[in-house]
N, C-alpha and C. Protein backbone atom coordinates (compact mmCIF):
# COMPACT_ATOMS: atom_id res chain seq x y z
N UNK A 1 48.42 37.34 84.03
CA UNK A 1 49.07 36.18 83.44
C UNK A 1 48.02 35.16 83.05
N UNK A 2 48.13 34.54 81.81
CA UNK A 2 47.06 33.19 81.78
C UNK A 2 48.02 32.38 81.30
N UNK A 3 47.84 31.07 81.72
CA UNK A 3 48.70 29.81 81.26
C UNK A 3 47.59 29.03 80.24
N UNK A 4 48.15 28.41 79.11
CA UNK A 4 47.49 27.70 77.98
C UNK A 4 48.10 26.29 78.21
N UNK A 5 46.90 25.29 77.85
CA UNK A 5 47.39 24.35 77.58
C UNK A 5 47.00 23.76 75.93
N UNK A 6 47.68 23.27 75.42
CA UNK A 6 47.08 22.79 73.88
C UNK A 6 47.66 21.52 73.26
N UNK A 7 46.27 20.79 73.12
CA UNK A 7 46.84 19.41 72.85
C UNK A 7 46.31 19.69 71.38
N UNK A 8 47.46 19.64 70.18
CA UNK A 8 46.90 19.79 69.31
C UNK A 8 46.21 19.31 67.74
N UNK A 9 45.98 18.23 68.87
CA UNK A 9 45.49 16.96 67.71
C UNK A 9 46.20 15.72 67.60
N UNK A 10 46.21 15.40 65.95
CA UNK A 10 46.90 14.15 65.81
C UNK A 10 48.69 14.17 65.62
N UNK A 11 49.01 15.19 65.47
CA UNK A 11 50.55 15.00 65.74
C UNK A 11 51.00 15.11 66.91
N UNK A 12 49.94 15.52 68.12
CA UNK A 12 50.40 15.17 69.63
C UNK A 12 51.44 15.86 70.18
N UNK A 13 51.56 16.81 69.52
CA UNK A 13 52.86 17.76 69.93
C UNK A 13 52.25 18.70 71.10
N UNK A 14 52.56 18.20 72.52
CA UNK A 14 51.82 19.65 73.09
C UNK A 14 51.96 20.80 73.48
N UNK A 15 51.53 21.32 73.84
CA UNK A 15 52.68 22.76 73.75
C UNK A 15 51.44 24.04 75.47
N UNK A 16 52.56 24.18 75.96
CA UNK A 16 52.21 25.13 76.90
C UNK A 16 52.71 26.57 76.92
N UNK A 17 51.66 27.60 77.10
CA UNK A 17 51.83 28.48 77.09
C UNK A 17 51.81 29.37 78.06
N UNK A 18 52.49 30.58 78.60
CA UNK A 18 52.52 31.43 79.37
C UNK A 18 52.74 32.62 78.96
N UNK A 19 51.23 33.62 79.12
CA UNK A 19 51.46 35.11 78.40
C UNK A 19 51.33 35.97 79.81
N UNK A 20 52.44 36.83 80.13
CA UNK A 20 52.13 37.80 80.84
C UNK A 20 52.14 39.23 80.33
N UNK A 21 51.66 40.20 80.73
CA UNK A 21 50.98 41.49 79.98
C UNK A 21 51.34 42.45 81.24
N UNK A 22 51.99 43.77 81.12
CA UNK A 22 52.58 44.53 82.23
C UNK A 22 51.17 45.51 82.54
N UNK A 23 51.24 46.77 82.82
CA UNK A 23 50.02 47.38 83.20
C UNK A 23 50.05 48.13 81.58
N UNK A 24 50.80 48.27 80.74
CA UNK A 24 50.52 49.24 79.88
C UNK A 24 50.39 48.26 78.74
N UNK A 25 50.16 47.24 78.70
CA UNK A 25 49.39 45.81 77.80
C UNK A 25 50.84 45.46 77.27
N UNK A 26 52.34 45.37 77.29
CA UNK A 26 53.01 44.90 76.68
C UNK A 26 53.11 43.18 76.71
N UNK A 27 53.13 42.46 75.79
CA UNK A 27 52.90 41.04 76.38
C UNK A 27 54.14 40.17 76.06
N UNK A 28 54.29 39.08 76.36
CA UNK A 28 55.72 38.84 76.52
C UNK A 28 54.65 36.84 76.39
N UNK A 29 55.61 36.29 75.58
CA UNK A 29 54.60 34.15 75.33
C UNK A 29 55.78 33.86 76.06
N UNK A 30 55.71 33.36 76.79
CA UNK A 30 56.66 31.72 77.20
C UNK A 30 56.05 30.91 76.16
N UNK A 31 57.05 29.77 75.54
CA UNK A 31 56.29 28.75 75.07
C UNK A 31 57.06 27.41 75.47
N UNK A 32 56.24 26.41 75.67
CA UNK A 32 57.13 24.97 76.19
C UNK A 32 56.15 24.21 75.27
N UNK A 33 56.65 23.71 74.28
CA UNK A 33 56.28 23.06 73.04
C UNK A 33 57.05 21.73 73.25
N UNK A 34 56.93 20.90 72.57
CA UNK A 34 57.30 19.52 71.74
C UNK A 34 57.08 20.02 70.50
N UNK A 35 57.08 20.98 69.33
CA UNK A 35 56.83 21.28 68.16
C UNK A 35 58.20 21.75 67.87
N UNK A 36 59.34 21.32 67.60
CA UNK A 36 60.16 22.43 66.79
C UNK A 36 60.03 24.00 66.09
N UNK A 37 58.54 23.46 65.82
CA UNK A 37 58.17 24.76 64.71
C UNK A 37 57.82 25.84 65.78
N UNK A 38 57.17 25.25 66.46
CA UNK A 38 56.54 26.42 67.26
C UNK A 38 57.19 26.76 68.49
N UNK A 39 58.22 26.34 69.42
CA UNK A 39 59.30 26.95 69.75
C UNK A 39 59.97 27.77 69.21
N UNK A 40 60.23 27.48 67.61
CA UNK A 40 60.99 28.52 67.30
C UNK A 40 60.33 29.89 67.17
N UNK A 41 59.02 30.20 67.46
CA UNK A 41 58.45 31.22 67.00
C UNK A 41 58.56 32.32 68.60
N UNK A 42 58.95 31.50 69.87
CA UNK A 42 58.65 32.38 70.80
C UNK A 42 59.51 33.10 70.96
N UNK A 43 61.00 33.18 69.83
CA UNK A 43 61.94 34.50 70.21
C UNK A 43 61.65 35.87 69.40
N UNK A 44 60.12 35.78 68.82
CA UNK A 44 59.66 36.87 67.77
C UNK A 44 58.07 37.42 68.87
N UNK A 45 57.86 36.65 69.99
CA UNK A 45 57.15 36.54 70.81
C UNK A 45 57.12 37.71 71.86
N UNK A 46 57.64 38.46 72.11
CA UNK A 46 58.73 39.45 73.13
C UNK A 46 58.04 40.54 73.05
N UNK A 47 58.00 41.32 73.99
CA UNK A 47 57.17 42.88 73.65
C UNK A 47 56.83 42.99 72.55
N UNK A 48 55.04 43.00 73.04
CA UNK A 48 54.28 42.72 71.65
C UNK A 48 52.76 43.69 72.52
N UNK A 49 52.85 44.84 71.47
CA UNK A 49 51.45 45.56 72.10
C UNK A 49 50.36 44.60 72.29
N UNK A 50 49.60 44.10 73.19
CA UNK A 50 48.92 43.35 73.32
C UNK A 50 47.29 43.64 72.77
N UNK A 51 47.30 44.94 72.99
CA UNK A 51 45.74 45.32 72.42
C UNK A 51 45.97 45.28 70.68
N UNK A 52 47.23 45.31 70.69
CA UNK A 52 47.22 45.38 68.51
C UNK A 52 47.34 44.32 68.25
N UNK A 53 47.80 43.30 68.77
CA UNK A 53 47.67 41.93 68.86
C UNK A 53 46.41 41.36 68.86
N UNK A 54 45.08 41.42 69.68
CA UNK A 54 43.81 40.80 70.16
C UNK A 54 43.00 41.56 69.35
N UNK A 55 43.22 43.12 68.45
CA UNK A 55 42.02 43.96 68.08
C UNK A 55 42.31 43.88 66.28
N UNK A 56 43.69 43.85 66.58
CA UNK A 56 44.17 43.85 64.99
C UNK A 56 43.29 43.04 63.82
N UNK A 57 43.96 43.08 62.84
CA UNK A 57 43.83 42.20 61.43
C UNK A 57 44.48 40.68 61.68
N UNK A 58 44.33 39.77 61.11
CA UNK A 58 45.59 39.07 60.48
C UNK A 58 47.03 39.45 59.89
N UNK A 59 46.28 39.94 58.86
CA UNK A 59 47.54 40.17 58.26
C UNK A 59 48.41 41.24 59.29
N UNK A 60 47.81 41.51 60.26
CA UNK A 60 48.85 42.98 60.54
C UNK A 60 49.23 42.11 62.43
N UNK A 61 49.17 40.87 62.38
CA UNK A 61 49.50 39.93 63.84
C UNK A 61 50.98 39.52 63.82
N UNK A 62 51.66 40.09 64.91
CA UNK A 62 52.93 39.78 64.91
C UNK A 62 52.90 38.22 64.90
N UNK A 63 52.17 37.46 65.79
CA UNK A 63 51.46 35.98 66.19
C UNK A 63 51.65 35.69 64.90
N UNK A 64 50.89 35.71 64.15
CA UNK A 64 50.49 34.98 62.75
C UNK A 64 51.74 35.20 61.80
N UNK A 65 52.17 36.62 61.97
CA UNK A 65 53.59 36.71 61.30
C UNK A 65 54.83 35.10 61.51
N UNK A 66 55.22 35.09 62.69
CA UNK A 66 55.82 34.33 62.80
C UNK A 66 55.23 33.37 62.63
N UNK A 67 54.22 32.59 62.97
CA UNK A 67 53.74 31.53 62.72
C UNK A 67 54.14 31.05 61.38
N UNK A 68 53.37 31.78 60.70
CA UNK A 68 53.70 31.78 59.01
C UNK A 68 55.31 31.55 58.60
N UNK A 69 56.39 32.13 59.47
CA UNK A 69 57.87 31.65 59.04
C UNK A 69 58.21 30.68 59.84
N UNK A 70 57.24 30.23 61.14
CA UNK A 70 58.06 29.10 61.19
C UNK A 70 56.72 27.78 61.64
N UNK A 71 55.69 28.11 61.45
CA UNK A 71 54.74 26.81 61.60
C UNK A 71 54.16 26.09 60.16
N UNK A 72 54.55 24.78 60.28
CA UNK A 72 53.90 24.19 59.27
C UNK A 72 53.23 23.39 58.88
N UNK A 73 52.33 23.30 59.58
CA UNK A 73 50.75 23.22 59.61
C UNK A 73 49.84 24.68 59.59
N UNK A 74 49.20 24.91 58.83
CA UNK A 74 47.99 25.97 58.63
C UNK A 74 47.12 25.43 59.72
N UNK A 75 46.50 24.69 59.98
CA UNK A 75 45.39 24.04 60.49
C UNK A 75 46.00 24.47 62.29
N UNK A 76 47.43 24.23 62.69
CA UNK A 76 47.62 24.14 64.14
C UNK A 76 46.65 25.32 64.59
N UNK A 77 46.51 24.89 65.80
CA UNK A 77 45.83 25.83 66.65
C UNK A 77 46.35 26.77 67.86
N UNK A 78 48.16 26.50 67.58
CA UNK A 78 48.49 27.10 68.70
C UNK A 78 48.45 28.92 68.14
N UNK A 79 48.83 28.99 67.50
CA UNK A 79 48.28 30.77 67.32
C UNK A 79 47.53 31.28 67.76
N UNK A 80 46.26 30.58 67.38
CA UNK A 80 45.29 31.41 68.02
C UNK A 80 45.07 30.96 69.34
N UNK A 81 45.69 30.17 70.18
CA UNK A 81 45.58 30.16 71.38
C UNK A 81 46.58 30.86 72.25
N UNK A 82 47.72 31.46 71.73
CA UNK A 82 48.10 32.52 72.03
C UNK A 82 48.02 33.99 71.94
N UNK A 83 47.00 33.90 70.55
CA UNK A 83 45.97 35.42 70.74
C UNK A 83 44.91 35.63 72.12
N UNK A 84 44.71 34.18 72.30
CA UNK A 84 43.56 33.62 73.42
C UNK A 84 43.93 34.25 74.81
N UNK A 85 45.43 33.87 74.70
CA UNK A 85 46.19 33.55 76.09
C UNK A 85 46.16 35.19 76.26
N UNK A 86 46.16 36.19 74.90
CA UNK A 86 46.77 37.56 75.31
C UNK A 86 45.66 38.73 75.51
N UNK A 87 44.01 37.86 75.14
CA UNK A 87 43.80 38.38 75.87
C UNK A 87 43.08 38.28 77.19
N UNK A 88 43.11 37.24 77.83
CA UNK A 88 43.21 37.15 78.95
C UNK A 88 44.30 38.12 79.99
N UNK A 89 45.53 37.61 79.56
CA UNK A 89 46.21 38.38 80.04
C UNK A 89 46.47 39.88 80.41
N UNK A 90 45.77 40.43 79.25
CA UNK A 90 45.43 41.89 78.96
C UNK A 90 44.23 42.69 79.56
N UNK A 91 43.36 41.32 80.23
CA UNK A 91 41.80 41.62 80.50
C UNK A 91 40.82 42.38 79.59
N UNK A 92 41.19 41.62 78.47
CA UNK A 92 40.19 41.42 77.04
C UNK A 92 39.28 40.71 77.06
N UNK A 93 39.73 39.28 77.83
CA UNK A 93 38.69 38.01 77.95
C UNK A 93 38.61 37.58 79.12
N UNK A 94 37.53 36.67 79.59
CA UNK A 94 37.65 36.14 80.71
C UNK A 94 38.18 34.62 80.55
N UNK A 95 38.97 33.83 81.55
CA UNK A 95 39.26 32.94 80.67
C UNK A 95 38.14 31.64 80.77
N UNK A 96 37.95 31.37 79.58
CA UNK A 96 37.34 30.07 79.17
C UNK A 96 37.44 29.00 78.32
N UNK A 97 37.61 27.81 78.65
CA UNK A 97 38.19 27.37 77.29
C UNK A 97 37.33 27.39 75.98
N UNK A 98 38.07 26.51 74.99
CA UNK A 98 37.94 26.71 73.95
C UNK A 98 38.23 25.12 73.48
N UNK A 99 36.79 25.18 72.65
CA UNK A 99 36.89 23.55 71.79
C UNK A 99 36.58 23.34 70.46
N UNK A 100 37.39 22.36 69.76
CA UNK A 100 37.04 22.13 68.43
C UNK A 100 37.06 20.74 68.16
N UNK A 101 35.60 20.48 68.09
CA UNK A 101 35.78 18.68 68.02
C UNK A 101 35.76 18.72 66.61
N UNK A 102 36.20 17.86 66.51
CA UNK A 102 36.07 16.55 64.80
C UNK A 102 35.90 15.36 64.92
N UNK A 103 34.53 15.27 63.41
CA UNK A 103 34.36 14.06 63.66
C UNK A 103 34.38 13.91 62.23
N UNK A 104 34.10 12.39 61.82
CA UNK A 104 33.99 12.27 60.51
C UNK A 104 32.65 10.69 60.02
């Protein structure tokens, strides 16, 4: 299991994540958002091969699939912090965070 946390900038919407992964990599997001958008994406979230998920393409990411029908912001970062979360969960990664400053 890895739990995410993601503060995701300036719209302040934060959103927590919980990916657990069974022994044969199936992975399953909790998501607890303040995003409308991205709540709605965790009922497309559900048994999801986890290694085709973390090794895959883009174009071929169930993750990014939904994202794309229901996030709208390009820029958010919760996607890929639930690719993050899966593979941790999967023991792909070890966990560490992850930063993206901006400045201007």
């Amino acid at each position: 299991m890895a739990t995410i946390q993601v503060n995701p900038g300036i719209c302040g919407l934060k959103t927590k994540l919980v990916v657990t992964a069974d022994d044969d990599q199936m992975v399953q997001v909790a998501i607890d958002s303040e995003c409308p958008h991205i709540q709605a994406m965790e009922a497309e979230l559900q048994e999801l091969d986890g290694y085709s998920e973390c090794l895959g393409r883009f174009t071929g990411s169930t993750v990014y699939a939904a994202a794309d029908r229901h996030c709208r912001h390009v820029a958010c970062p919760v996607p890929s912090a639930i690719i993050k979360g899966m593979e941790v969960a999967c023991g792909l990664a070890l966990p560490k965070d992850v930063e993206i400053r901006v400045e201007k």
